[in-house]
Protein backbone atom coordinates (compact mmCIF):
# COMPACT_ATOMS: atom_id res chain seq x y z
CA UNK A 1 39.37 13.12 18.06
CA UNK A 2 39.63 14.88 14.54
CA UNK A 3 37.60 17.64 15.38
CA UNK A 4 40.31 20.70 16.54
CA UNK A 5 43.19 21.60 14.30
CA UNK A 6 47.01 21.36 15.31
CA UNK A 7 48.17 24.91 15.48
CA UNK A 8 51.80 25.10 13.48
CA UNK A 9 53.81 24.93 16.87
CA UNK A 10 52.08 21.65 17.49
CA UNK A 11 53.66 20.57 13.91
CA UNK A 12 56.88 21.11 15.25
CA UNK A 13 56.54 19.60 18.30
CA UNK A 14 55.94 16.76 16.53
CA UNK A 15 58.65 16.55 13.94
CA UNK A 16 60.83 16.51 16.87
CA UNK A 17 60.18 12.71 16.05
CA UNK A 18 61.50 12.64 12.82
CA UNK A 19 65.26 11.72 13.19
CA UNK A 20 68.19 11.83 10.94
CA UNK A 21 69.14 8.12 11.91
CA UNK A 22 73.12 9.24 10.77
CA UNK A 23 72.96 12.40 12.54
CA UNK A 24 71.34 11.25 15.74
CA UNK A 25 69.36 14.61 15.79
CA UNK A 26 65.77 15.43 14.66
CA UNK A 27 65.09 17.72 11.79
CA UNK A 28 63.98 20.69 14.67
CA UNK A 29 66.83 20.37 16.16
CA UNK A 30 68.86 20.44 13.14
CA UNK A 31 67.63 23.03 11.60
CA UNK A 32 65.79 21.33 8.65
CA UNK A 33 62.67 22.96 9.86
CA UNK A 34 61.98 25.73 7.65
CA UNK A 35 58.03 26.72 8.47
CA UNK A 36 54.60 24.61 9.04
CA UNK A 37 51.72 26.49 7.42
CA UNK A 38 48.18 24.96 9.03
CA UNK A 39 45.27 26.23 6.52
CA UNK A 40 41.29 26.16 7.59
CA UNK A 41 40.83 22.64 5.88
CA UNK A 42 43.17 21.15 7.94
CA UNK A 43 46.05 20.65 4.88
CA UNK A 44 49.53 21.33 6.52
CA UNK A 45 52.49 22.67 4.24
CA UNK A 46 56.22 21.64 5.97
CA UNK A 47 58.98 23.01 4.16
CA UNK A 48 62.22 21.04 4.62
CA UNK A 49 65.79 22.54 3.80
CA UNK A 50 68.26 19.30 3.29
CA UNK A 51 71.97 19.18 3.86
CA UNK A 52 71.99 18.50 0.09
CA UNK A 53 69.54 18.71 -2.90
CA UNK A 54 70.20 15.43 -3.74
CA UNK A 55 70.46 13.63 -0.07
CA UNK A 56 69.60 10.16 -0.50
CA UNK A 57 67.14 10.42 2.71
CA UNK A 58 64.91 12.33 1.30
CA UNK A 59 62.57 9.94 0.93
CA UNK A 60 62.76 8.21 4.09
CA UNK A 61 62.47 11.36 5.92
CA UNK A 62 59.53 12.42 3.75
CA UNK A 63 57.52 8.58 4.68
CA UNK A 64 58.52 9.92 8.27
CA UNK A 65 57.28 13.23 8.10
CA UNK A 66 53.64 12.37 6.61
CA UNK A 67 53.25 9.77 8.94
CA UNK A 68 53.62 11.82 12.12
CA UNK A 69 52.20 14.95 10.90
CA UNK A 70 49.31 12.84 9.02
CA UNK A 71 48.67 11.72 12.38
CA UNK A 72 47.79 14.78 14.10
CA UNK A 73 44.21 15.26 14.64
CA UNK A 74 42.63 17.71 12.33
CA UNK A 75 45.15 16.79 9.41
CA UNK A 76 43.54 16.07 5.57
CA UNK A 77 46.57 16.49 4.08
CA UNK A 78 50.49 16.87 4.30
CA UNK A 79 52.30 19.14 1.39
CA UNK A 80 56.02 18.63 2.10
CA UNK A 81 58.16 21.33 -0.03
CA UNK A 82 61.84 21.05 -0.11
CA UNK A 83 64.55 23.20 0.32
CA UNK A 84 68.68 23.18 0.59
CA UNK A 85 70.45 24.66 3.67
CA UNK A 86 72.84 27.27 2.70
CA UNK A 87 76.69 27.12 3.68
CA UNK A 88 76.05 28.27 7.26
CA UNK A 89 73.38 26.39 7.60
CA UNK A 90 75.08 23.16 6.94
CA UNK A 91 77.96 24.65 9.67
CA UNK A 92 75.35 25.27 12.08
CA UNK A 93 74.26 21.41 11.59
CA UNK A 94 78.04 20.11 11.97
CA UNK A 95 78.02 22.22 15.06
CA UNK A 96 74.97 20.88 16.25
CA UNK A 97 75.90 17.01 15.33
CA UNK A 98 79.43 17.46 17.08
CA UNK A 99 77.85 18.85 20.16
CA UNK A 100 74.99 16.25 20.07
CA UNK A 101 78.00 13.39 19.53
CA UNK A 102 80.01 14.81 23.16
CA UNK A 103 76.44 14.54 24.78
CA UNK A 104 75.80 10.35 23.64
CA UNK A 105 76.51 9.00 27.48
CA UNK A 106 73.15 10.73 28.38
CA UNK A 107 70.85 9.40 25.77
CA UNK A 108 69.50 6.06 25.29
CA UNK A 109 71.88 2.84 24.17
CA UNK A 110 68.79 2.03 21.97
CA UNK A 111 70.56 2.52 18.11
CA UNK A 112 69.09 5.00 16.05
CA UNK A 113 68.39 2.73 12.93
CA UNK A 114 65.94 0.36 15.16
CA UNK A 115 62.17 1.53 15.14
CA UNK A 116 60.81 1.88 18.70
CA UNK A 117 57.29 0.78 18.86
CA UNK A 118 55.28 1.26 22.10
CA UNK A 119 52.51 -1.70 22.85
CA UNK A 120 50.15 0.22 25.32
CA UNK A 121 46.80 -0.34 26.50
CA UNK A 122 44.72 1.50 28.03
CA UNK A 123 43.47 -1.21 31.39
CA UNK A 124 44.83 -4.50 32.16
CA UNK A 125 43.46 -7.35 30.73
CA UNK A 126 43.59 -7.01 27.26
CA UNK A 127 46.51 -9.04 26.15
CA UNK A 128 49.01 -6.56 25.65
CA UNK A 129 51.75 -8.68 26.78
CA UNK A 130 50.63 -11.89 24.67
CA UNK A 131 50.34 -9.50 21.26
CA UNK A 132 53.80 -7.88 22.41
CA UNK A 133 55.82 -11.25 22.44
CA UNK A 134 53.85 -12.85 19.61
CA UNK A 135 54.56 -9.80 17.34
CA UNK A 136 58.34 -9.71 18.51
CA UNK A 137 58.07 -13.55 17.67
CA UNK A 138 56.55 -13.21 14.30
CA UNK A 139 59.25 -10.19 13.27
CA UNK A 140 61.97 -12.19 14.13
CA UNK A 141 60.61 -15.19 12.29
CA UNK A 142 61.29 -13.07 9.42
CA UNK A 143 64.71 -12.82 10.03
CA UNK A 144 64.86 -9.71 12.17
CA UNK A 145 66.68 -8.89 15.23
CA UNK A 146 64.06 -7.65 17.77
CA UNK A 147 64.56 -6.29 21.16
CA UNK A 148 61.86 -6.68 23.65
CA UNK A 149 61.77 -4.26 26.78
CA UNK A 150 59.38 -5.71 29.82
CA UNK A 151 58.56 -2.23 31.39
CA UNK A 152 55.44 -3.59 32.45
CA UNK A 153 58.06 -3.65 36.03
CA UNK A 154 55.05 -4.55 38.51
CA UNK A 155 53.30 -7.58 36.00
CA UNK A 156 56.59 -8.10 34.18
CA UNK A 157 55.82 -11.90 32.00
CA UNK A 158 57.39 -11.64 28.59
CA UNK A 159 60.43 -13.96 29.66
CA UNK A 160 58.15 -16.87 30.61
CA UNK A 161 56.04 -16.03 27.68
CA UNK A 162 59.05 -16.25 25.25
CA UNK A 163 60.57 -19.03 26.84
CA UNK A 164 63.65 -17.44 28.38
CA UNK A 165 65.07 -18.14 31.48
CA UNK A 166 68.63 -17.41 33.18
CA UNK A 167 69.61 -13.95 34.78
CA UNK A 168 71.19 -10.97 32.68
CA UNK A 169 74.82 -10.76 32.61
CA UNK A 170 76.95 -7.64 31.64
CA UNK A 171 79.01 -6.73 28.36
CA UNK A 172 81.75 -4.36 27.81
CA UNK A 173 81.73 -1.94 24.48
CA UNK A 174 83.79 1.01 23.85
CA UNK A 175 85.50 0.94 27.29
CA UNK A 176 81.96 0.96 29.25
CA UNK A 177 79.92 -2.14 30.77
CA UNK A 178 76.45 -2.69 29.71
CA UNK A 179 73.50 -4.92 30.68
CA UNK A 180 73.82 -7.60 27.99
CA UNK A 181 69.52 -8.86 27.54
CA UNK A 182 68.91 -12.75 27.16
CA UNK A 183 68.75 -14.07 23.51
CA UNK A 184 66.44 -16.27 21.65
CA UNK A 185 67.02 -17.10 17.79
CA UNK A 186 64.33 -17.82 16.13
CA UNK A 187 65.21 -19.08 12.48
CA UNK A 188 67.59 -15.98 11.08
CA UNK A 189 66.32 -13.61 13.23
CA UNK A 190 67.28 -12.88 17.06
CA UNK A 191 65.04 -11.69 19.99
CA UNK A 192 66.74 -9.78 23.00
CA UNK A 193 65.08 -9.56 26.05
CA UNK A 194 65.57 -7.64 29.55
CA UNK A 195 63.06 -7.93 32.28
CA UNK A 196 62.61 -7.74 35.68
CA UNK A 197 61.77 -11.21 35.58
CA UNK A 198 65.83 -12.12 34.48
CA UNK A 199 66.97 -10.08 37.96
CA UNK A 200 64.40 -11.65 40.78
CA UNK A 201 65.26 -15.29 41.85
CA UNK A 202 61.60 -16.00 41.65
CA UNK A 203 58.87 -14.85 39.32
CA UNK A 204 56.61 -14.95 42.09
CA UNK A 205 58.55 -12.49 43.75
CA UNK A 206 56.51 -9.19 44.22
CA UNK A 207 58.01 -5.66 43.34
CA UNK A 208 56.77 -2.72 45.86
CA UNK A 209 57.83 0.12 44.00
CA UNK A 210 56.78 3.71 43.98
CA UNK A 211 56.24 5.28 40.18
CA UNK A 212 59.88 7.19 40.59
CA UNK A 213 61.65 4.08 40.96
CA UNK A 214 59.63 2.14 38.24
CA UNK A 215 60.32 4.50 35.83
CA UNK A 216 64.11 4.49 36.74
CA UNK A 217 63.71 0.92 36.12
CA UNK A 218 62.67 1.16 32.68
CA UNK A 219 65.15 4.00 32.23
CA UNK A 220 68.14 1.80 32.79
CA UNK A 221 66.85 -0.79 30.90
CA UNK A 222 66.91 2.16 27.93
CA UNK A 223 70.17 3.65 28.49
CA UNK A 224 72.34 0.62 30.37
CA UNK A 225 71.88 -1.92 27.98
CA UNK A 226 73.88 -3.10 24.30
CA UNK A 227 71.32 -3.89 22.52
CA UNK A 228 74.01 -4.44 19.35
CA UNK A 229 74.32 -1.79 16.09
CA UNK A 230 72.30 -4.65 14.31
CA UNK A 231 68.57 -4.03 16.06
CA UNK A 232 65.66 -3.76 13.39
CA UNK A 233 62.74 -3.03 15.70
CA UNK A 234 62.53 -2.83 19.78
CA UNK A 235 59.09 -3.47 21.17
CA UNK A 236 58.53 -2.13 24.69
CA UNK A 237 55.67 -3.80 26.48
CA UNK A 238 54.35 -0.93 28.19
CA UNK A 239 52.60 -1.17 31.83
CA UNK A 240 48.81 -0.39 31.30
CA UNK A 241 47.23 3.04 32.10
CA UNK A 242 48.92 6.59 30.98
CA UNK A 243 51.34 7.28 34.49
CA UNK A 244 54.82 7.90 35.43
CA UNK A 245 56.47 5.06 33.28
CA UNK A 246 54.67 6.03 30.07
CA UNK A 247 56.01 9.68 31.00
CA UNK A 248 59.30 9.06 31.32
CA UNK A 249 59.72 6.26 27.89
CA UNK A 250 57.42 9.27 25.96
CA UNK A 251 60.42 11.66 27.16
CA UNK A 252 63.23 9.06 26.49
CA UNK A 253 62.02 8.21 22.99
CA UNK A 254 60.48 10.61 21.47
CA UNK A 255 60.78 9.09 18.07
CA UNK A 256 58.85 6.08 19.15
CA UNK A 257 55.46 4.73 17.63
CA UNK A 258 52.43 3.84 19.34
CA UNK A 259 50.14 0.27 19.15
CA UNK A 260 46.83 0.72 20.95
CA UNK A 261 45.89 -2.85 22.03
CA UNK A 262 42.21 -2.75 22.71
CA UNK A 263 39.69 -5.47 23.13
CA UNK A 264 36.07 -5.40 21.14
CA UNK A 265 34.34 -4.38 24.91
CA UNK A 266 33.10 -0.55 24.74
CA UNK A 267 34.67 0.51 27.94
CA UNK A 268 37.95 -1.12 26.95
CA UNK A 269 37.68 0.83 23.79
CA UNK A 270 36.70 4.07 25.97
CA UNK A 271 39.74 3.49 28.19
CA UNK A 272 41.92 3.01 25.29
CA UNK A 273 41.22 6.63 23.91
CA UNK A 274 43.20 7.85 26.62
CA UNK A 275 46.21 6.07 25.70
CA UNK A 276 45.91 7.27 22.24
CA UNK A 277 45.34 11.03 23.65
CA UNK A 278 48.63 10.91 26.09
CA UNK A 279 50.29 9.70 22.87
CA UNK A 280 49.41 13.09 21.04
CA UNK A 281 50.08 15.08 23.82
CA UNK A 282 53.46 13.51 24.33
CA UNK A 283 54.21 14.04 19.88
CA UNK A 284 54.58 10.64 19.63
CA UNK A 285 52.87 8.74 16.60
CA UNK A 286 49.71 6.38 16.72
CA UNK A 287 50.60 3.91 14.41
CA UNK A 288 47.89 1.99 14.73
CA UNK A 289 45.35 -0.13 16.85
CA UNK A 290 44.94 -4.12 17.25
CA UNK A 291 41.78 -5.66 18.51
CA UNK A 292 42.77 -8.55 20.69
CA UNK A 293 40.11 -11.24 21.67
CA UNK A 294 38.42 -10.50 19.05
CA UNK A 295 35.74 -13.52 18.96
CA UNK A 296 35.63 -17.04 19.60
CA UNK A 297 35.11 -19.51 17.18
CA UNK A 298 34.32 -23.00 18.64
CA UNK A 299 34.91 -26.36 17.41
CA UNK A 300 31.68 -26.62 15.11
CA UNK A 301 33.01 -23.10 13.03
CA UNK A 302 29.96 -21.11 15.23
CA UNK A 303 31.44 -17.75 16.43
CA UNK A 304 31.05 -16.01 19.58
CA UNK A 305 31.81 -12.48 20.58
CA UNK A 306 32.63 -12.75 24.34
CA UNK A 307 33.77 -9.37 24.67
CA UNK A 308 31.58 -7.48 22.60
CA UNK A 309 32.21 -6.21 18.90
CA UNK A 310 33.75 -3.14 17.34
CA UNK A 311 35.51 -1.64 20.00
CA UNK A 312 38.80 -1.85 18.22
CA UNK A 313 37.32 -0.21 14.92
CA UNK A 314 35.29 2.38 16.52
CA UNK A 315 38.98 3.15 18.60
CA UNK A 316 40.83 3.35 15.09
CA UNK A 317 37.87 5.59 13.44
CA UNK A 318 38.33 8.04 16.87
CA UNK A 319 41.98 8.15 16.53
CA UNK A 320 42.50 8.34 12.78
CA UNK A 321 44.71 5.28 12.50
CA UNK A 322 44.65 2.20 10.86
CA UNK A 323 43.38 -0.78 12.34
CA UNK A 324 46.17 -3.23 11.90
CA UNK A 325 44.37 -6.19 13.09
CA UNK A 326 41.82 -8.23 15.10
CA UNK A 327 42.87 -11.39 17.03
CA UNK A 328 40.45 -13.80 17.89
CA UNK A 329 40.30 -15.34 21.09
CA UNK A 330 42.12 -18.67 21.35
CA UNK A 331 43.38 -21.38 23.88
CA UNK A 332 46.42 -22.16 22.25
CA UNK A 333 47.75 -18.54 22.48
CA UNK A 334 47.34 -18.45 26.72
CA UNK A 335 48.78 -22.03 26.09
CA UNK A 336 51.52 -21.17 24.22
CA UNK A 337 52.54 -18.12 26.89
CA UNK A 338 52.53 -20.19 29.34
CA UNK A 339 54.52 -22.93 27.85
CA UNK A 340 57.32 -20.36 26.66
CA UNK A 341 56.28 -20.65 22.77
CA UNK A 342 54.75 -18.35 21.46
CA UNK A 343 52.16 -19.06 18.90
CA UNK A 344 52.70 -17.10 15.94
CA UNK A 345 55.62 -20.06 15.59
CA UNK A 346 53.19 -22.71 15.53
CA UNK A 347 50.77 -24.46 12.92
CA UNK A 348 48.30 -22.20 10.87
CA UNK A 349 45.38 -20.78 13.16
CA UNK A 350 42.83 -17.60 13.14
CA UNK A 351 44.57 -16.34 15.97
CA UNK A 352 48.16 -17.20 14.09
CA UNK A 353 47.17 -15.80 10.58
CA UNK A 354 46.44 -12.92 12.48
CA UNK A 355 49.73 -12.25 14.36
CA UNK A 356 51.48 -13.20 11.00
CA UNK A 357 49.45 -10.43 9.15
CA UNK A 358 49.74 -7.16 11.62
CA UNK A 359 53.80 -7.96 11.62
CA UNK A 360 53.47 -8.31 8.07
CA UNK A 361 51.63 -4.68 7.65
CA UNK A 362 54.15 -3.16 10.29
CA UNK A 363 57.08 -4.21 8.36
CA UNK A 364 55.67 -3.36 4.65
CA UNK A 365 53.56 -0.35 5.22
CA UNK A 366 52.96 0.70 9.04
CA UNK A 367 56.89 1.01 10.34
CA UNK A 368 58.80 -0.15 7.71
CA UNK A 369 62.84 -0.94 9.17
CA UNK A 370 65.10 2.14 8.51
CA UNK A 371 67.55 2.91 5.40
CA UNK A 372 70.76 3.54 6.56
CA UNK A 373 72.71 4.80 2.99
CA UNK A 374 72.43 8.33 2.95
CA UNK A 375 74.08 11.72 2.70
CA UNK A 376 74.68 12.51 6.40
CA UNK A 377 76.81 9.86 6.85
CA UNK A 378 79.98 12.23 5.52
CA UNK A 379 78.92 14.42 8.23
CA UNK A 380 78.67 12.54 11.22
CA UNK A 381 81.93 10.86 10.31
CA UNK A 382 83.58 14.77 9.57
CA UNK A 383 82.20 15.58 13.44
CA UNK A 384 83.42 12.26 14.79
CA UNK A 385 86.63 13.17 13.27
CA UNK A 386 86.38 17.02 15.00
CA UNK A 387 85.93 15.75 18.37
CA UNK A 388 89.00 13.24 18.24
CA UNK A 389 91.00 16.17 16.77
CA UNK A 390 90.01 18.48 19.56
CA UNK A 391 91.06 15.73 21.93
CA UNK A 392 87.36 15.08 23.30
């Protein structure tokens, strides 16, 4: 998949996903943009005018930049040069941030400091909702607050498989009601949840719905709910396959990140690519890929790989991106889904060292949680304080 290079209209397609989290705009949209150079050997040179010389984002927006544009295929290296916007620039921006501020009832209610990560897979099967909850488990075990989205509306599990139970309610905030999601605390951290599970009366109960209504599903459970100012990370358990849902979230959130959840089988791996090729198409980020069910290791330390081996490294190799992680293929984690614990917060296992480590690497390195102090800050307050002047 690293054979064809991204032509410098591709670049800026995908630095639409780079987003002032202050602002609320990306860096195209702002302006920032100032040209994408793509040479023969696949280097790309971005240059980048900032509000200020000295803005204190700078670096965050640099670790942002890299990492999407790094991700394109073709891509040996990233050369970010920097610029500063002149005096009309930075009007244009104010312009742009007041206009984007009158237009907030149309985006999502997800908060722009809390990184979106996408768990997709390419086929059922795999364990994409068990990694999704145990990794929402194991963030918030380090004192996070984590949102969890079940748009998987058909198969949705993720309440019984985080122990939550009860229907969701409603909350009012700035003068409009929103779908308030079920919490769980989990030492100093918090997970919120919304489902379709917390609005049927029975989990049994199946959903008939045609792909236009599924993905206005998971669009109200994007835009209609408070998920709080305070949210670190929001995982969105994605339905399998690459159809109308995955569509309409790639359109919604286009600064979101990508897991590939893969097991070692070939063809799961070769169904998996796909995923990882909508992704592109769509500008959103790989971040990475997990292997779940990785091999089983029985009770006298002999392992067995049930479901092959490699298929999650060969999919990372394809793609480009890290391999974050290989799960191994316990009892205890089916047991601990079905029991409503998940078990990343149990003893010290394979399968629980493992969970531990990927959230570990997606904190520190893969999607590290967003720095909020920063230069824009004066502006978005000096458009806020426009619009009330102008009586909008």
């Amino acid at each position: 998949m690293r054979g064809t290079l991204p032509t410098p209209d591709d670049v800026v397609q995908v630095l639409r996903g780079v987003v002032d989290p202050e602002l609320g705009s990306d860096i195209v949209d702002l302006g920032m943009v100032r040209s994408a150079d793509v040479a023969d050997t696949g280097a790309i040179v971005v240059t980048i005018a900032l509000t200020t010389a000295g803005c204190p984002l700078r670096a965050q927006i640099q670790r942002d930049i890299r990492a999407r544009v790094g991700s394109l295929p073709g891509v040996t290296a990233v050369d970010l040069r920097w610029d500063e916007m002149t005096e009309e620039e930075r009007t244009g921006a104010m312009a742009k941030a007041r206009w984007n501020v009158t237009q907030r009832p149309e985006n999502t209610s997800v908060p722009l400091t809390a990184n979106v990560i996408l768990v997709a897979s390419g086929k059922g099967g795999v364990g994409k909702s068990s990694v999704t909850v145990n990794l929402a488990a194991a963030l918030a075990a380090r004192g996070l607050n984590v949102g969890v989205v079940d748009a998987d509306i058909w198969g949705f599990s993720v309440p019984r498989m985080l122990g939550i139970d009860g229907r969701l309610g409603s909350v009012n905030h700035d003068g409009k009601a929103y779908i308030a999601p079920l919490e769980r605390r989990i030492g100093a951290g918090v997970l919120r949840v919304v489902s379709m599970g917390l609005l049927v009366d029975d989990e049994e109960t199946a959903l008939m719905w045609r792909g236009l209504m599924l993905n206005r599903g998971v669009q109200h459970f994007l835009q209609d709910v408070w998920w709080g100012d305070d949210l670190d990370y929001l995982l969105i358990d994605m339905p399998p396959g690459t159809g109308d849902v995955q569509m309409g979230v790639a359109k919604l959130l286009p600064r979101a990140e990508v897991l590939v959840v893969t097991t070692p089988a070939r063809a799961a791996q070769k169904v998996a690519v796909r995923v990882v090729g909508m992704a592109r198409k769509s500008y959103l980020r790989v971040a990475g890929v997990i292997e779940n069910m990785s091999s089983f290791r029985c009770e006298h330390g002999e392992e067995y790989a049930l479901f092959g081996s490699g298929g999650g490294e060969e999919l990372a190799h394809d793609a480009g991106v890290p391999l974050l992680g290989s799960v191994p293929l316990e009892p205890a984690v089916s047991a601990g889904g079905d029991e409503g614990q998940p078990v990343v917060l149990g003893d010290a296992s394979p399968a629980v060292d493992a969970f531990r480590a990927i959230a570990n690497r997606i904190v520190d390195e893969a999607i590290p949680p967003s720095a909020m102090a920063g230069c824009s800050a004066r502006m978005l307050d000096a458009a806020v304080s426009a619009l009330d002047n102008a009586g909008l």
